[in-house]
C-alpha atoms as a PDB file:
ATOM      1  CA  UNK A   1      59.986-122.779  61.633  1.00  0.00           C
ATOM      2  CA  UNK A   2      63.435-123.287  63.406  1.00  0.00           C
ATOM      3  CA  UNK A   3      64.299-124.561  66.672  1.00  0.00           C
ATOM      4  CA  UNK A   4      65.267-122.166  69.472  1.00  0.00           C
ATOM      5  CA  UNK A   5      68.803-120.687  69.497  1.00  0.00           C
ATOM      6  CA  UNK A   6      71.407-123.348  69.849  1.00  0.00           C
ATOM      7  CA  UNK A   7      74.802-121.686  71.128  1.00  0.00           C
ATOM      8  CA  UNK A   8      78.462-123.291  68.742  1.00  0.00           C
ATOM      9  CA  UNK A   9      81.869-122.439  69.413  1.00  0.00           C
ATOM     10  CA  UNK A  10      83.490-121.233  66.804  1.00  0.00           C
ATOM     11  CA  UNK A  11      87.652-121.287  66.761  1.00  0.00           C
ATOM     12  CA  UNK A  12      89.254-117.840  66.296  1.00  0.00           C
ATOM     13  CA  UNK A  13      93.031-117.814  65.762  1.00  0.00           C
ATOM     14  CA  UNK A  14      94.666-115.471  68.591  1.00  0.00           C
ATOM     15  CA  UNK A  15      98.189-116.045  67.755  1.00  0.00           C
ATOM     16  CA  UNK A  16     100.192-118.657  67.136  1.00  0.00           C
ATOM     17  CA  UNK A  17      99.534-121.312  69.678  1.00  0.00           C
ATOM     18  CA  UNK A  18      96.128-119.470  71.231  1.00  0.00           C
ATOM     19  CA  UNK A  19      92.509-120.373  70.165  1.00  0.00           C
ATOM     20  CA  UNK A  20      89.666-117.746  70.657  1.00  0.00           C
ATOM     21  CA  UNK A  21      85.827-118.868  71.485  1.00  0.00           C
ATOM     22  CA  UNK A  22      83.400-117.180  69.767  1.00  0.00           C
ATOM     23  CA  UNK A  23      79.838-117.917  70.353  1.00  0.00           C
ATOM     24  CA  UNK A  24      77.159-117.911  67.202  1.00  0.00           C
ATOM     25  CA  UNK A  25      73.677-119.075  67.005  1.00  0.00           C
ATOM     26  CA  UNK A  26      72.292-121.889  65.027  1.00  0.00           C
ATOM     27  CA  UNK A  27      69.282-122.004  63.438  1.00  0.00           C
ATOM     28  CA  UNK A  28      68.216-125.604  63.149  1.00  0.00           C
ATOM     29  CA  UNK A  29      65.023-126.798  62.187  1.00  0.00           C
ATOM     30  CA  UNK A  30      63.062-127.079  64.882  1.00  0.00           C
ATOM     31  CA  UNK A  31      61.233-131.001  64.281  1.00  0.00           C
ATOM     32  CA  UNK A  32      65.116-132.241  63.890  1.00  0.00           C
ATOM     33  CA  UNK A  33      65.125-134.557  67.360  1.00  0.00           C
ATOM     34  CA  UNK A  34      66.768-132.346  70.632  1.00  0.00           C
ATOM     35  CA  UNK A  35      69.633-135.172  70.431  1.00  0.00           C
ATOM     36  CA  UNK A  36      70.036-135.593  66.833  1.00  0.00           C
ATOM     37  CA  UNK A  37      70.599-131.707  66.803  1.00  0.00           C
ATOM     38  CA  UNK A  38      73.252-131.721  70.030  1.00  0.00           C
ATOM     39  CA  UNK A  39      74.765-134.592  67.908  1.00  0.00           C
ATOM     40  CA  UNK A  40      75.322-132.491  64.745  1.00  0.00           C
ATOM     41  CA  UNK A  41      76.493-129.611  67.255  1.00  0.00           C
ATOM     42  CA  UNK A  42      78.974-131.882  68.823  1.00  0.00           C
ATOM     43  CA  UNK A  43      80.382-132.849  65.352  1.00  0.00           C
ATOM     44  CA  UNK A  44      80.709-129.814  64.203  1.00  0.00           C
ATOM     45  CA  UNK A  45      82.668-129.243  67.367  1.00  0.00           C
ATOM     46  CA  UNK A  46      85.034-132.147  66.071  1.00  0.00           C
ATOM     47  CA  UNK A  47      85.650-130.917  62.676  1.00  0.00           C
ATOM     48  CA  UNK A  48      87.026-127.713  63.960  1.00  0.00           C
ATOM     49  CA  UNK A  49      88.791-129.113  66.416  1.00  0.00           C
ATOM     50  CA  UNK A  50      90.797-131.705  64.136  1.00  0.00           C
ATOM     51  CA  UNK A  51      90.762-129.747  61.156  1.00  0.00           C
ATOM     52  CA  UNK A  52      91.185-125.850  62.054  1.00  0.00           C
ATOM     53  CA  UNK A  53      93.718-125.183  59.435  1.00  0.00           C
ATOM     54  CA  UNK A  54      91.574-126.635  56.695  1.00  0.00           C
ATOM     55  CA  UNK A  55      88.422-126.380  57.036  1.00  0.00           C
ATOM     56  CA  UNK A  56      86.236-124.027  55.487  1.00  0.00           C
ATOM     57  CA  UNK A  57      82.594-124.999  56.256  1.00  0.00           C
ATOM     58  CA  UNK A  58      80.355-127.033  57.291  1.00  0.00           C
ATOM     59  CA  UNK A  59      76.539-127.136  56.225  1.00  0.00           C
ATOM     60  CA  UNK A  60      74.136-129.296  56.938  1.00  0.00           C
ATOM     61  CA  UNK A  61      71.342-129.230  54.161  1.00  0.00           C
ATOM     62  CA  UNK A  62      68.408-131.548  52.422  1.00  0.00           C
ATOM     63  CA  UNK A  63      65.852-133.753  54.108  1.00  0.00           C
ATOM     64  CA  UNK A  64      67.011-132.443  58.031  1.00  0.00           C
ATOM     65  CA  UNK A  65      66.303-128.394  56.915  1.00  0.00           C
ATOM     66  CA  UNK A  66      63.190-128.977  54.553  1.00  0.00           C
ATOM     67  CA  UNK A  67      60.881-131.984  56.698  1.00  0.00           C
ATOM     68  CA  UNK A  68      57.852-131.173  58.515  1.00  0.00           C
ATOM     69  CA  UNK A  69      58.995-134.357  60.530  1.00  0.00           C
ATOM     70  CA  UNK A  70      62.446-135.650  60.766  1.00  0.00           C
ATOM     71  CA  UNK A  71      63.043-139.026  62.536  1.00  0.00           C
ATOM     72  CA  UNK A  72      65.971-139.642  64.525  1.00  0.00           C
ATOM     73  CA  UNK A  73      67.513-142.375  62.484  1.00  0.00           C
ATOM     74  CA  UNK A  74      66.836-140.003  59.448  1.00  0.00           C
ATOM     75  CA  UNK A  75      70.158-139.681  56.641  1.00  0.00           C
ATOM     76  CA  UNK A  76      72.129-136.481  57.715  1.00  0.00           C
ATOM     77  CA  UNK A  77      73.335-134.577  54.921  1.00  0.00           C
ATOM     78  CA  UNK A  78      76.693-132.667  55.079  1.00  0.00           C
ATOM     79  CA  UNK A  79      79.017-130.478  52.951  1.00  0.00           C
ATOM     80  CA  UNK A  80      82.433-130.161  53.769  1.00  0.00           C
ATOM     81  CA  UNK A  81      84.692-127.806  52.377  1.00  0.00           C
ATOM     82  CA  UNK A  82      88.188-127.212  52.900  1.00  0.00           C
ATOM     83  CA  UNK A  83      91.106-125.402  51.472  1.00  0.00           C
ATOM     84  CA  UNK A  84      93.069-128.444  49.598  1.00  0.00           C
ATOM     85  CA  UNK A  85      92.243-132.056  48.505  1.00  0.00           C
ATOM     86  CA  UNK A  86      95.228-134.208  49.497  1.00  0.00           C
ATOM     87  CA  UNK A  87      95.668-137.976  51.434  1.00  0.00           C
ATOM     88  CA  UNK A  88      96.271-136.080  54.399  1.00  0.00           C
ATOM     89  CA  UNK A  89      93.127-133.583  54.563  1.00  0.00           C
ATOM     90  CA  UNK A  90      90.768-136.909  53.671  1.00  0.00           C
ATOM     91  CA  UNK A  91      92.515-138.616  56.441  1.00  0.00           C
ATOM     92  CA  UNK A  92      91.672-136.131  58.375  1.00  0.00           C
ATOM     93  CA  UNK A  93      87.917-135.732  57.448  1.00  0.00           C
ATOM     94  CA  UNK A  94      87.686-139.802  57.847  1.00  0.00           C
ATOM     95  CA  UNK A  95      89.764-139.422  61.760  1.00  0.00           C
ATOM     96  CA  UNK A  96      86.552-137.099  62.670  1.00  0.00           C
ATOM     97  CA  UNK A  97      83.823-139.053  61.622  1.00  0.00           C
ATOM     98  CA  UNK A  98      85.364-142.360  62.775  1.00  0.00           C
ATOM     99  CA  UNK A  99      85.048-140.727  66.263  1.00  0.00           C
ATOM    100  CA  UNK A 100      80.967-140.280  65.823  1.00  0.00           C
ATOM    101  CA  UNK A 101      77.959-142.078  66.517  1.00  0.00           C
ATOM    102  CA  UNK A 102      76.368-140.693  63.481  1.00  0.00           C
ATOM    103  CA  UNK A 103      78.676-141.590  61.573  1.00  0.00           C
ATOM    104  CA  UNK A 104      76.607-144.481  59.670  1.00  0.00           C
ATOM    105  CA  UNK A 105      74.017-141.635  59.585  1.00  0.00           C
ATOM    106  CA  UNK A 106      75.652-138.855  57.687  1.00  0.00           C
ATOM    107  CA  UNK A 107      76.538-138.379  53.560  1.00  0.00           C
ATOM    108  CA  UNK A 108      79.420-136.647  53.011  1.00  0.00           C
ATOM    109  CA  UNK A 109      79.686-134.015  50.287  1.00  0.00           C
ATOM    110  CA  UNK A 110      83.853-133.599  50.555  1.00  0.00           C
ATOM    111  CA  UNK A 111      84.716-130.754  48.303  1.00  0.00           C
ATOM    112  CA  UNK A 112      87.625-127.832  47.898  1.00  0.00           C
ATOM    113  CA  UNK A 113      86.431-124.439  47.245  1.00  0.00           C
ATOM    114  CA  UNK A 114      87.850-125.017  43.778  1.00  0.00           C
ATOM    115  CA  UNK A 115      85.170-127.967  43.304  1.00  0.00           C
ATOM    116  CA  UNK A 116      82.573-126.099  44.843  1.00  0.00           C
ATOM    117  CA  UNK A 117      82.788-123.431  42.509  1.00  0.00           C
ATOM    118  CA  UNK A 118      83.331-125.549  39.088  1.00  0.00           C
ATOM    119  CA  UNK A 119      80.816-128.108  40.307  1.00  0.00           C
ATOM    120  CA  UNK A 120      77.587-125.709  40.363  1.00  0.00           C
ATOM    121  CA  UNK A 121      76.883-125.904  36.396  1.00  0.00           C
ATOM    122  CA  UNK A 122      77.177-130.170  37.124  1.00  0.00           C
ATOM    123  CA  UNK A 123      75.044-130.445  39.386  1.00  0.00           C
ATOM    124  CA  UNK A 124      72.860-127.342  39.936  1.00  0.00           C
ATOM    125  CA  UNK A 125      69.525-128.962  40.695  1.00  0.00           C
ATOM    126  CA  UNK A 126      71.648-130.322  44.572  1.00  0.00           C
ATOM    127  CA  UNK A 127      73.059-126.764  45.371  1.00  0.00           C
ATOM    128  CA  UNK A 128      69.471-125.122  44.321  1.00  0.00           C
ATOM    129  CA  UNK A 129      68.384-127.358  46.647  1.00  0.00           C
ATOM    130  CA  UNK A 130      70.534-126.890  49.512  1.00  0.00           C
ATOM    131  CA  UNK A 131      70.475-122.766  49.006  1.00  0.00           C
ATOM    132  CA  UNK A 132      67.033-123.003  49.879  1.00  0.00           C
ATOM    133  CA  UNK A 133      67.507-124.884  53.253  1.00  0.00           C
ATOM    134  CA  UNK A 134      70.398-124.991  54.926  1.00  0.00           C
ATOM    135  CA  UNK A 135      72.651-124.275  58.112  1.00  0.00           C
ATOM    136  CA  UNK A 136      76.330-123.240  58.375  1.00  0.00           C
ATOM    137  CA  UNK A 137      77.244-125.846  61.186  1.00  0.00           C
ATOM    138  CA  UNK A 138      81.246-123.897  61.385  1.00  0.00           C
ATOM    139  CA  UNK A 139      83.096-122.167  59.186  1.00  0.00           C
ATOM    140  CA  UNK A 140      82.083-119.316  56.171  1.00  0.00           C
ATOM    141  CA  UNK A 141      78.539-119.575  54.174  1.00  0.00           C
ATOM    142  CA  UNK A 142      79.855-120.375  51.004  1.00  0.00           C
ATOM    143  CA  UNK A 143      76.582-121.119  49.612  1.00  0.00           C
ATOM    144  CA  UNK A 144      74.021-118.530  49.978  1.00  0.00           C
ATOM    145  CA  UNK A 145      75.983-116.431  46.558  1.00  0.00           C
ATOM    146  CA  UNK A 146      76.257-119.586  44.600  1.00  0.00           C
ATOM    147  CA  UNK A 147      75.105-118.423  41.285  1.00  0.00           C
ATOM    148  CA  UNK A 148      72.863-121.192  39.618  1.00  0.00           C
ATOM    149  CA  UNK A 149      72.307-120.959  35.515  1.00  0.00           C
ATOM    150  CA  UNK A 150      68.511-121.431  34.881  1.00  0.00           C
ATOM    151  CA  UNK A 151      69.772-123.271  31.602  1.00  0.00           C
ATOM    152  CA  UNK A 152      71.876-125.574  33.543  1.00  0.00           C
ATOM    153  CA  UNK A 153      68.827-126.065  36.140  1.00  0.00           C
ATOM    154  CA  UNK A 154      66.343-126.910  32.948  1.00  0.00           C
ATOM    155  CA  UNK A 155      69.118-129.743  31.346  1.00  0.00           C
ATOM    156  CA  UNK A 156      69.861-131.276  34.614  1.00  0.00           C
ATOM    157  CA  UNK A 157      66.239-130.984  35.477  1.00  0.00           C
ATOM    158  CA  UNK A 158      65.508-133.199  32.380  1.00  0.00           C
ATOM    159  CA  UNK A 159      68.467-135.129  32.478  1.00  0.00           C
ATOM    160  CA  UNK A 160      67.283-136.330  36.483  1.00  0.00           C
ATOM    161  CA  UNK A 161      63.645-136.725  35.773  1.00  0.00           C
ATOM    162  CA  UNK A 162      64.785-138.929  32.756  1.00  0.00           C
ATOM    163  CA  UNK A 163      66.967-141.183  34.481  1.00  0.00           C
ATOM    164  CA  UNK A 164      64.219-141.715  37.120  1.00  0.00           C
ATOM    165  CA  UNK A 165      62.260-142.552  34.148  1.00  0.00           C
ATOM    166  CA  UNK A 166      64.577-145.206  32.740  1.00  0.00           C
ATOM    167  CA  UNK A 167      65.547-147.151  36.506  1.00  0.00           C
ATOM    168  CA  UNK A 168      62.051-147.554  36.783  1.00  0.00           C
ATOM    169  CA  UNK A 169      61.152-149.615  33.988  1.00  0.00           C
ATOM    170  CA  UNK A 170      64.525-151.523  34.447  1.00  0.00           C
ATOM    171  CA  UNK A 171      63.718-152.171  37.633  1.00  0.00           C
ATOM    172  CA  UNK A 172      60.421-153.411  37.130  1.00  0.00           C
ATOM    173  CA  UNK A 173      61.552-155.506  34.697  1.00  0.00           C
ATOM    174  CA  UNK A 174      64.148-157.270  36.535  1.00  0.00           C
ATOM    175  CA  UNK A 175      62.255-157.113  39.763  1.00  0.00           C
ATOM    176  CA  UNK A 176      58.461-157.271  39.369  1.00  0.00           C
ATOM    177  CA  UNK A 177      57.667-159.813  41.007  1.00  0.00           C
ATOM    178  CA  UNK A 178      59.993-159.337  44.958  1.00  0.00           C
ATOM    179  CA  UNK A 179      57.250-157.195  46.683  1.00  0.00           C
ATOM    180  CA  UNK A 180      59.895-155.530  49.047  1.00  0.00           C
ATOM    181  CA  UNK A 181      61.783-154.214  46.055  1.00  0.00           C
ATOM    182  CA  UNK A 182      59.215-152.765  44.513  1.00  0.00           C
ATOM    183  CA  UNK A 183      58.053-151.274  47.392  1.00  0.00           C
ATOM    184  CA  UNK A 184      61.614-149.749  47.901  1.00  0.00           C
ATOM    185  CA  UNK A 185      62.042-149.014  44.373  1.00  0.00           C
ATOM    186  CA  UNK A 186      59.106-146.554  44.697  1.00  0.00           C
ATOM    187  CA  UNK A 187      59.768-145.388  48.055  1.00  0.00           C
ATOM    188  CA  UNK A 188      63.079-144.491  46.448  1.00  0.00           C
ATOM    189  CA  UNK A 189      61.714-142.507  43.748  1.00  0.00           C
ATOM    190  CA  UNK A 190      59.858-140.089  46.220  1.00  0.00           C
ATOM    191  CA  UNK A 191      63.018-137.676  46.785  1.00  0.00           C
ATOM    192  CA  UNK A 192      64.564-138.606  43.340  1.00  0.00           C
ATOM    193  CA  UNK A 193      61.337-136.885  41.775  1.00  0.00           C
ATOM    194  CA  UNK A 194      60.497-134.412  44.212  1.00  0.00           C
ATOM    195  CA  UNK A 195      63.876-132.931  44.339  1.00  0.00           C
ATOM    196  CA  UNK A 196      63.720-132.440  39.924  1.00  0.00           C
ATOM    197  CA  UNK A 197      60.050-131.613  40.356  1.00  0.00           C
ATOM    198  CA  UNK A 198      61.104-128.733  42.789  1.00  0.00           C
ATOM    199  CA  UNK A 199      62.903-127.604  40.095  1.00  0.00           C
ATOM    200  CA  UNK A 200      60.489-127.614  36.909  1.00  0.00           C
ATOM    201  CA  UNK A 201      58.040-126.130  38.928  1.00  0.00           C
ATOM    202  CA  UNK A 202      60.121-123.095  39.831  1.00  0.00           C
ATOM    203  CA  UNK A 203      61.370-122.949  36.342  1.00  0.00           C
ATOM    204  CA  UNK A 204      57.535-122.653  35.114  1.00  0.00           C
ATOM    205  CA  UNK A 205      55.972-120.467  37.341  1.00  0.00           C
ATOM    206  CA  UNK A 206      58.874-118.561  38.448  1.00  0.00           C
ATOM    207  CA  UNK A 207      57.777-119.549  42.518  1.00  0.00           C
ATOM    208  CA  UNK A 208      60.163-121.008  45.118  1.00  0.00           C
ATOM    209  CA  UNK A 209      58.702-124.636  46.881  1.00  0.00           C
ATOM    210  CA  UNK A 210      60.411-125.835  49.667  1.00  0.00           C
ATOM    211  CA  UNK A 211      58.198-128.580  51.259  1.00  0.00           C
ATOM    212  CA  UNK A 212      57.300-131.594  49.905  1.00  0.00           C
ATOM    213  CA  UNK A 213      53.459-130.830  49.915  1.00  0.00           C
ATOM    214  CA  UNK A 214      53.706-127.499  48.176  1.00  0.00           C
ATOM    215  CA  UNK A 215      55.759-129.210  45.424  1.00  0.00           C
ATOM    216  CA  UNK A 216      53.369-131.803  45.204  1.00  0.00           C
ATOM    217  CA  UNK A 217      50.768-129.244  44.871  1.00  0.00           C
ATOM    218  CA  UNK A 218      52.682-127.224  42.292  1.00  0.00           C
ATOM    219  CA  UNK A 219      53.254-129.838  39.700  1.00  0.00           C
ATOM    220  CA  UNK A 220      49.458-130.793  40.395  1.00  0.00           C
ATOM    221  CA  UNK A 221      49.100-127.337  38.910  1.00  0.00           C
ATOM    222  CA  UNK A 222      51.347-128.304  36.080  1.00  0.00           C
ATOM    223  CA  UNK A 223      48.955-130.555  35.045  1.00  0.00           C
ATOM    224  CA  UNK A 224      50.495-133.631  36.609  1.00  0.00           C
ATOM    225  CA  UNK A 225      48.975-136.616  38.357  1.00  0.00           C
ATOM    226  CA  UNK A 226      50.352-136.360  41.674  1.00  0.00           C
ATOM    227  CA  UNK A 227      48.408-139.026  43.187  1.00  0.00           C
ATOM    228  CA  UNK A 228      51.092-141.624  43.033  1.00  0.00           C
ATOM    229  CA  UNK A 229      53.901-139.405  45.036  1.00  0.00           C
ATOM    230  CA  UNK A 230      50.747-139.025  47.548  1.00  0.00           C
ATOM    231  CA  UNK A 231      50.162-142.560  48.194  1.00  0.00           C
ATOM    232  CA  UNK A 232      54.009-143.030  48.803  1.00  0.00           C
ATOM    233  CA  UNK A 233      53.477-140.519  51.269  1.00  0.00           C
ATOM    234  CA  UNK A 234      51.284-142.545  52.683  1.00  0.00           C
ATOM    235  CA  UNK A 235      52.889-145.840  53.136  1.00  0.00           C
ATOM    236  CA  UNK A 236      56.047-143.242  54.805  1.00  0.00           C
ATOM    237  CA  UNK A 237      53.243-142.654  57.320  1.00  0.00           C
ATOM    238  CA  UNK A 238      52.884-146.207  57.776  1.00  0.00           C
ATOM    239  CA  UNK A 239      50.138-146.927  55.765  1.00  0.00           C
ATOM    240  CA  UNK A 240      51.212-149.656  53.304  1.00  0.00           C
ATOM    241  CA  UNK A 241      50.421-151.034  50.062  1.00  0.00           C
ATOM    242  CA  UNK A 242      47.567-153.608  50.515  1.00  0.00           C
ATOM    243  CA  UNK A 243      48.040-156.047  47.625  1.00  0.00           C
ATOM    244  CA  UNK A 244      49.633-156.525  44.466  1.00  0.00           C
ATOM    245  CA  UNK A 245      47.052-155.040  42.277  1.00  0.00           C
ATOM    246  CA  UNK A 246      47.454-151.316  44.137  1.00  0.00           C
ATOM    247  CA  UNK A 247      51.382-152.036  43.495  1.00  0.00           C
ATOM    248  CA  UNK A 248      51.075-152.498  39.998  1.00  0.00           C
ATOM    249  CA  UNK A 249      48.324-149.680  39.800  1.00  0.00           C
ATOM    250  CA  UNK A 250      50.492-147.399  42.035  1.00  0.00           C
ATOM    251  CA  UNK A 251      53.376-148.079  39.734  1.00  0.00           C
ATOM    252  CA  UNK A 252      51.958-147.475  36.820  1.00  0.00           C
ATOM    253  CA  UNK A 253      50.746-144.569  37.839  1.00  0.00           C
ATOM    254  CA  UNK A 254      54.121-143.774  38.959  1.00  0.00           C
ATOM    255  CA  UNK A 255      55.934-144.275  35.928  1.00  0.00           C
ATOM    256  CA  UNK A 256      53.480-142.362  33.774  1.00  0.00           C
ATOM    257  CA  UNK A 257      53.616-138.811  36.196  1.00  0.00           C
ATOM    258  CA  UNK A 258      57.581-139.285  35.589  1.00  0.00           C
ATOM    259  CA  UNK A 259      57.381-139.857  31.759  1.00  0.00           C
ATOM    260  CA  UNK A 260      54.804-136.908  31.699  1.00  0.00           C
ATOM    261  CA  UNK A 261      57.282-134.538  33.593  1.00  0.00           C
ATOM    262  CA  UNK A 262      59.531-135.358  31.584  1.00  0.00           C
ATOM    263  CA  UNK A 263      58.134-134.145  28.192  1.00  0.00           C
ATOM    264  CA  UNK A 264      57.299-131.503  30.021  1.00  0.00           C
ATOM    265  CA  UNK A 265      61.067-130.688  30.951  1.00  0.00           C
ATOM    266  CA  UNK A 266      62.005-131.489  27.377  1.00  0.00           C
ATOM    267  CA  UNK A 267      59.247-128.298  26.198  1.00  0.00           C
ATOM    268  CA  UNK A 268      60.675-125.536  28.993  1.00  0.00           C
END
């Protein structure tokens, strides 16, 4: 579902000293707050206003585009991509989103189209992701012909679910006992897993999952015990761990789904 039609300008070189206005629509998703999306818009505004000779696009993408509900404090994902790396170009990028409120808000993802083109087989679990929700805020959609290697998807795939595996032991080891840590340790793991999990379960049954509930479901499907990733759901919904044995049971649980996807990574 996506929000009704929000109007950007959009610079068009007249001359040599003349801008253009085009108007485009913008397809946001429609839960994103009405002044977190005028926000974004504004911002968008900015980059192409103090970086019209460089910049190439501008996509928003991840938890803003997929969430059935989006809070207005929520982190605000953004690529940018622009024509050269230098000092000057950064500076640039940093003069626009010094001038924002969001600015605490929103993850950069700075690249050139050089990187953005040599960076898909490195990290093609985050572009699958953002090809399957995203917005073109200004500038060219550079993403929606990425090509993404399925044997590229199935190593880094493993490679995430695995690391998820290993900071969860460490951290329980070095941490089990500060409630709020653990709490945030698993509250951390939500996205971390869900975002590999998207992955194997495409790469098994062959099906696209965008929201967090159908991916749930999907790996369910898979065989694997889910119920941990739903009680984290929970306690985002404000319903909270009630004592220290459902923390240790939760995270247990937790641990075991993540070893257990990741065999099953290791067998695609």
């Amino acid at each position: 579902m996506t929000s009704p039609l929000y109007l950007k300008l959009h610079l068009t070189d007249l001359g040599l000293f003349g801008k253009g206005l085009l108007l485009e629509a913008v397809n946001m998703n429609a839960v994103i707050p009405e002044s977190l999306q005028k926000d974004l818009l504004a911002l968008a505004e900015s980059f192409k206003d103090g970086m019209s000779d460089q910049l190439m696009s501008l996509v928003l993408y991840g938890g803003l585009m997929k969430n059935d509900l989006v809070k207005e404090r929520d982190l605000v994902n953004l690529m940018v991509v622009v024509k050269e790396i230098n000092v000057r170009v950064l500076g640039l990028v940093a003069d626009v989103m010094a001038k924002n409120p969001r600015r605490r808000q929103c993850r950069l993802l700075t690249l050139s189209l050089q990187d953005l083109k040599s960076s898909i087989d490195v990290f093609p679990i985050k572009f699958l992701d953002m090809q399957q929700d995203y917005e073109v805020l200004a500038g060219d959609d550079l993403v929606k012909d990425l090509e993404i290697s399925r044997n590229n998807l199935r190593l880094r795939c493993e490679q995430e679910i695995k690391n998820l595996m290993l900071r969860l032991r460490q951290a329980y080891i070095a941490r089990s006992e500060n409630e709020a840590t653990i709490n945030r340790t698993m509250l951390g793991s939500y996205y971390d897993f869900l975002m590999a999990a998207d992955v194997l379960a495409e790469l098994k049954t062959g099906k696209v999952y965008r929201k967090d509930d159908d991916i749930i479901d999907a790996n369910e499907g898979l065989g694997l015990d889910m119920s941990p990733f739903r009680r984290i759901q929970q306690i985002r919904q404000g319903k909270p761990i009630k004592d220290a044995e459902e923390r240790r049971t939760t995270y247990e649980q937790l641990m075991a789904t993540v070893r257990q996807a990741a065999v099953m990574a290791d067998e695609l």
